[in-house]
N, C-alpha and C. Protein backbone atom coordinates (compact mmCIF):
# COMPACT_ATOMS: atom_id res chain seq x y z
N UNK A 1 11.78 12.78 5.41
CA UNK A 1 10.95 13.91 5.04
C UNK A 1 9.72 14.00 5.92
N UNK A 2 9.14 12.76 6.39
CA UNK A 2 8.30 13.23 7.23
C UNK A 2 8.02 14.04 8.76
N UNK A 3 9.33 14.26 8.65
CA UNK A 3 9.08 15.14 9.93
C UNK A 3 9.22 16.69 9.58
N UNK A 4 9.47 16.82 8.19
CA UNK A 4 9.52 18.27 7.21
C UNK A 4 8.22 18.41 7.06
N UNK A 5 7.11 17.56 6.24
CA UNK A 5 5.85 17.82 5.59
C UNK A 5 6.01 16.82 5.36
N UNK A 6 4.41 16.58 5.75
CA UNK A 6 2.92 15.65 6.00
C UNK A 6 2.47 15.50 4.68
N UNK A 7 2.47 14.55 3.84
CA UNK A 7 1.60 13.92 2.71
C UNK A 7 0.56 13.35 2.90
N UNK A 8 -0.65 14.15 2.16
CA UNK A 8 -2.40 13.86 2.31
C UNK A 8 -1.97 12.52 2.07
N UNK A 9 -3.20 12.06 2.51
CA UNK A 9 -3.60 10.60 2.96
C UNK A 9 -4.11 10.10 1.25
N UNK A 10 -3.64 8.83 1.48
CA UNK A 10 -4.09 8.42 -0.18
C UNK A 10 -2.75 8.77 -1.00
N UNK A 11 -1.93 9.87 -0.76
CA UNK A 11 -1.01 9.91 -1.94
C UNK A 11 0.40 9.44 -1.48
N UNK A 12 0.44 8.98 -2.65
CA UNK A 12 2.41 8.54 -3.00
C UNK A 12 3.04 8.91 -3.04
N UNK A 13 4.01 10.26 -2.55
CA UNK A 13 4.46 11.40 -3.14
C UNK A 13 6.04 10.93 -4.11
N UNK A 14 6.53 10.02 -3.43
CA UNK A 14 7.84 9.19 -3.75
C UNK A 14 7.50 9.03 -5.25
N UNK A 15 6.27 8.29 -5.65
CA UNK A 15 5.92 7.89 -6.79
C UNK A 15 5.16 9.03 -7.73
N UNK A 16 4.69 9.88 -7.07
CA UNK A 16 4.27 11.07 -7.68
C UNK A 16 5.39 11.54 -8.31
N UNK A 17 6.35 11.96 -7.29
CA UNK A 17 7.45 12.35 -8.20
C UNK A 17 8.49 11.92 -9.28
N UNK A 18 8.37 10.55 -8.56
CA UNK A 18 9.58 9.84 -9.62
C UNK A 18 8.33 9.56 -10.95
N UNK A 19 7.65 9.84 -11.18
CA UNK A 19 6.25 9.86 -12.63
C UNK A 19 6.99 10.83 -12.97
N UNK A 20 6.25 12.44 -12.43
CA UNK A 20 6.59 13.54 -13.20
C UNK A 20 7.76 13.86 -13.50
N UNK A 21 9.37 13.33 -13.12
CA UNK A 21 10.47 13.61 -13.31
C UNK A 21 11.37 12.64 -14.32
N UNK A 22 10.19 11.57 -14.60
CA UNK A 22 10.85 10.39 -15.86
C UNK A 22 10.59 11.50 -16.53
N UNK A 23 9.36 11.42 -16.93
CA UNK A 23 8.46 12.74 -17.79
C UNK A 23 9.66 13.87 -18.42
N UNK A 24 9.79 14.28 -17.25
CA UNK A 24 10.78 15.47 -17.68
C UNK A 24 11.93 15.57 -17.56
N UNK A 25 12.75 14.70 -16.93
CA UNK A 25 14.41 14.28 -17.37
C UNK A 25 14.23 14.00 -18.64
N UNK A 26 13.08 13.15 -19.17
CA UNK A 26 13.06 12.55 -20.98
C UNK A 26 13.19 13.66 -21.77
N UNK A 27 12.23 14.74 -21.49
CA UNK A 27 11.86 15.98 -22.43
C UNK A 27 13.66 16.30 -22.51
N UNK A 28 14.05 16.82 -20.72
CA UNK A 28 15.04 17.70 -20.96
C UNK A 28 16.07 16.69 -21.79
N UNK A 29 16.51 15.50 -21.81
CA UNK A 29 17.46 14.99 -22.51
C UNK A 29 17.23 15.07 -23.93
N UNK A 30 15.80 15.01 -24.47
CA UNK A 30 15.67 15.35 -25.73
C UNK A 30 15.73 17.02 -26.52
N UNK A 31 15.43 17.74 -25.10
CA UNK A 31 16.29 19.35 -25.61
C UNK A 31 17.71 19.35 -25.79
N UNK A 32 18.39 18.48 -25.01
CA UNK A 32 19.66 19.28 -25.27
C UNK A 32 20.39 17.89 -26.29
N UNK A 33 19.65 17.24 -26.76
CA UNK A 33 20.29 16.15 -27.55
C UNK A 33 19.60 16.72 -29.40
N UNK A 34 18.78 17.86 -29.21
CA UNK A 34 18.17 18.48 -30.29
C UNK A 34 19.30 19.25 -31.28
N UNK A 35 19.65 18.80 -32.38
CA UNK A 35 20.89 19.50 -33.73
C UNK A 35 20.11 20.65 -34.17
N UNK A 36 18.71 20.71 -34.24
CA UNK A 36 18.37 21.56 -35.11
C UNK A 36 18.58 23.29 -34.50
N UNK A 37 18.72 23.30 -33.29
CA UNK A 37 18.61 24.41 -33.18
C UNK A 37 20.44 25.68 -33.01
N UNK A 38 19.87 26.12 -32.89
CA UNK A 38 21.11 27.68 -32.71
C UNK A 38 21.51 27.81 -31.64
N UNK A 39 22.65 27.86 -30.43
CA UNK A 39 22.93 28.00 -29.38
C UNK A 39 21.99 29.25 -28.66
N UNK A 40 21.20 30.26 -29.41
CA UNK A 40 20.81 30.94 -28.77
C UNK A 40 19.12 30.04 -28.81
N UNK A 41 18.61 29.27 -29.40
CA UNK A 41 17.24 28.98 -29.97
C UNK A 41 17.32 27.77 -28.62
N UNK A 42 18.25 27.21 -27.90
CA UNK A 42 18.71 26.20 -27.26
C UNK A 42 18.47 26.69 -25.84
N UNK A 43 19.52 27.73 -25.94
CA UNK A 43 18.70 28.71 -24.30
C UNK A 43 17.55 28.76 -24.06
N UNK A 44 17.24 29.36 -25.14
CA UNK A 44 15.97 29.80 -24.55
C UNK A 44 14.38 28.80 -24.94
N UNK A 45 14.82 27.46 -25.12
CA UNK A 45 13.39 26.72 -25.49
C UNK A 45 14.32 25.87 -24.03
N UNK A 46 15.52 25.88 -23.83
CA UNK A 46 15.71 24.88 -22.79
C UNK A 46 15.46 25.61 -21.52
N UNK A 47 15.58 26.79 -21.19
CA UNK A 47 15.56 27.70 -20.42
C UNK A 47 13.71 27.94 -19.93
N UNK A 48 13.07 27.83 -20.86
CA UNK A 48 11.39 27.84 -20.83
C UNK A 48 11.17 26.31 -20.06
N UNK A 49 11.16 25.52 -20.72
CA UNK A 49 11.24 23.81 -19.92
C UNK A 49 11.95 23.84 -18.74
N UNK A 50 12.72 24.35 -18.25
CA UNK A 50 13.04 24.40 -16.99
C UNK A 50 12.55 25.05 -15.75
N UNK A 51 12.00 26.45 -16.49
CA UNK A 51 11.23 27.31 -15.86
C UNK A 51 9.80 26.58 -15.55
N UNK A 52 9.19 25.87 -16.22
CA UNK A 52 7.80 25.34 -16.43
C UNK A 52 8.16 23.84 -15.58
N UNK A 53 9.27 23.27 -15.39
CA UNK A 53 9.25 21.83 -15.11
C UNK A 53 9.47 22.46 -13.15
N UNK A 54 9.95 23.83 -12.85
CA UNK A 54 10.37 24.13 -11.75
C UNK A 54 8.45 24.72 -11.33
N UNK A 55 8.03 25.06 -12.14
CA UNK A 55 6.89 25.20 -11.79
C UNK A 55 5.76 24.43 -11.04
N UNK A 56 6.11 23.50 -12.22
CA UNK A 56 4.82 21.97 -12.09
C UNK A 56 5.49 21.26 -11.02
N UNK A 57 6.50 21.34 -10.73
CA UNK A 57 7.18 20.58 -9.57
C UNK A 57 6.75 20.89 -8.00
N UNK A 58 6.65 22.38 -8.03
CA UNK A 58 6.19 23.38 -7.07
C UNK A 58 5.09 22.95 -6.63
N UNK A 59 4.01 22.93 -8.04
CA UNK A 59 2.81 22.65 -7.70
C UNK A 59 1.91 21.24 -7.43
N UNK A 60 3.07 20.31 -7.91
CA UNK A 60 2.79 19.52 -7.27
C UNK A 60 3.08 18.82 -5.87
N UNK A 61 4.09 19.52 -5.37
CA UNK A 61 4.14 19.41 -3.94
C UNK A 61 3.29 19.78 -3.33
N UNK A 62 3.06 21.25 -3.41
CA UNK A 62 1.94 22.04 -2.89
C UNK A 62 0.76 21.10 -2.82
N UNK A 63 0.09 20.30 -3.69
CA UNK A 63 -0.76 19.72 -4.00
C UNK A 63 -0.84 18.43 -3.17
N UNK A 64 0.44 17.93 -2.33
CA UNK A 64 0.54 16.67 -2.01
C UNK A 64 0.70 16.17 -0.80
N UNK A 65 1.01 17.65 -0.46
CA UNK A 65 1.81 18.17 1.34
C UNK A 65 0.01 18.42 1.67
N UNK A 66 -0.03 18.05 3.14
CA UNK A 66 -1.04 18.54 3.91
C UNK A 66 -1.05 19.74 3.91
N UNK A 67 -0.30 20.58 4.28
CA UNK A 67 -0.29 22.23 4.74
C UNK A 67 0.11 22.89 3.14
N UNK A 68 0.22 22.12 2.27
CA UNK A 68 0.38 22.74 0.91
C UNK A 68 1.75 23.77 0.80
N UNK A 69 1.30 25.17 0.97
CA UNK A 69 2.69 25.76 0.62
C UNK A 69 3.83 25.68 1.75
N UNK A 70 3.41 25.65 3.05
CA UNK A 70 3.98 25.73 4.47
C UNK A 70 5.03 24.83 3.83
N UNK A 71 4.31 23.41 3.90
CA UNK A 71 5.32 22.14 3.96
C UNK A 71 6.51 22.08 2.93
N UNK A 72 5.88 22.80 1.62
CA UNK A 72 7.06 22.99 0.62
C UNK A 72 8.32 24.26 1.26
N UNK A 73 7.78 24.77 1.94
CA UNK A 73 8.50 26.26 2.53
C UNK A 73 9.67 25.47 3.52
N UNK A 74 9.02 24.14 4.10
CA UNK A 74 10.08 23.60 5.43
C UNK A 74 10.97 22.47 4.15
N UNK A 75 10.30 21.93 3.95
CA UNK A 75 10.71 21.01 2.50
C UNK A 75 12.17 21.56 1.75
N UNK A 76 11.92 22.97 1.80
CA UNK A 76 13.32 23.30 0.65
C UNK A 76 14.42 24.20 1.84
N UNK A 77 13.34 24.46 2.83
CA UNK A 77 14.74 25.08 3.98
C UNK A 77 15.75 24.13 4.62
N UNK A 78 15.33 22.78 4.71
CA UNK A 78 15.82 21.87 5.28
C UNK A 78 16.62 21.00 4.55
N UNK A 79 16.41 21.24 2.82
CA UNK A 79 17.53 20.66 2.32
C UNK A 79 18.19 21.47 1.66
N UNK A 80 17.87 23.10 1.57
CA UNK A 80 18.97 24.26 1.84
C UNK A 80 20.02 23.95 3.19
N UNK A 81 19.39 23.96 4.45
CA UNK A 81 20.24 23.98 5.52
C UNK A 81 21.06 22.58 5.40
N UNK A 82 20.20 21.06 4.62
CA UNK A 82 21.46 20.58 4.72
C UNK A 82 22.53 20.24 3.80
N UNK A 83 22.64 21.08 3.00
CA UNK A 83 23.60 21.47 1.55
C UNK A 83 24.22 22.20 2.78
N UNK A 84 23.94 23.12 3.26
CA UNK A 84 24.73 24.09 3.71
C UNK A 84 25.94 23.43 4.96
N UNK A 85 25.15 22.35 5.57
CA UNK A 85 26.22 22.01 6.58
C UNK A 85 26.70 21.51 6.70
């Protein structure tokens, strides 16, 4: 990754992330392991947590990368392009 985007000095990003994604693999396994709700009540509280976990994810790259949004911009083209090839 480092030749994608530059991580400010001082941060962990490896460990930044693997924090915020225990965090929220836990949540999401406890949404969809949840009885109480209705297949439609399920969409859409699991569908919100995903939207919000794709968020905070965003922003914490942004937050971690030197060039902030740039680096997230090369960050997801480069493991678009290498899914793609």
């Amino acid at each position: 990754m480092s030749r994608v985007a530059t991580v400010r000095d001082g941060v962990d990003f490896a460990e930044s992330l693997r924090s915020f994604l225990l965090v929220r693999v836990a949540e999401m396994a406890s949404a969809v392991f949840r009885t109480d709700q209705t297949g439609e009540q399920f969409a859409e509280s699991f569908g919100a947590l995903a939207r919000r976990t794709a968020a905070e994810v965003t922003l914490l790259c942004r937050r971690c990368f030197d060039d902030g949004q740039a680096g997230l911009e090369r960050l997801v083209r480069s493991r678009v392009y290498s899914i793609h090839s």
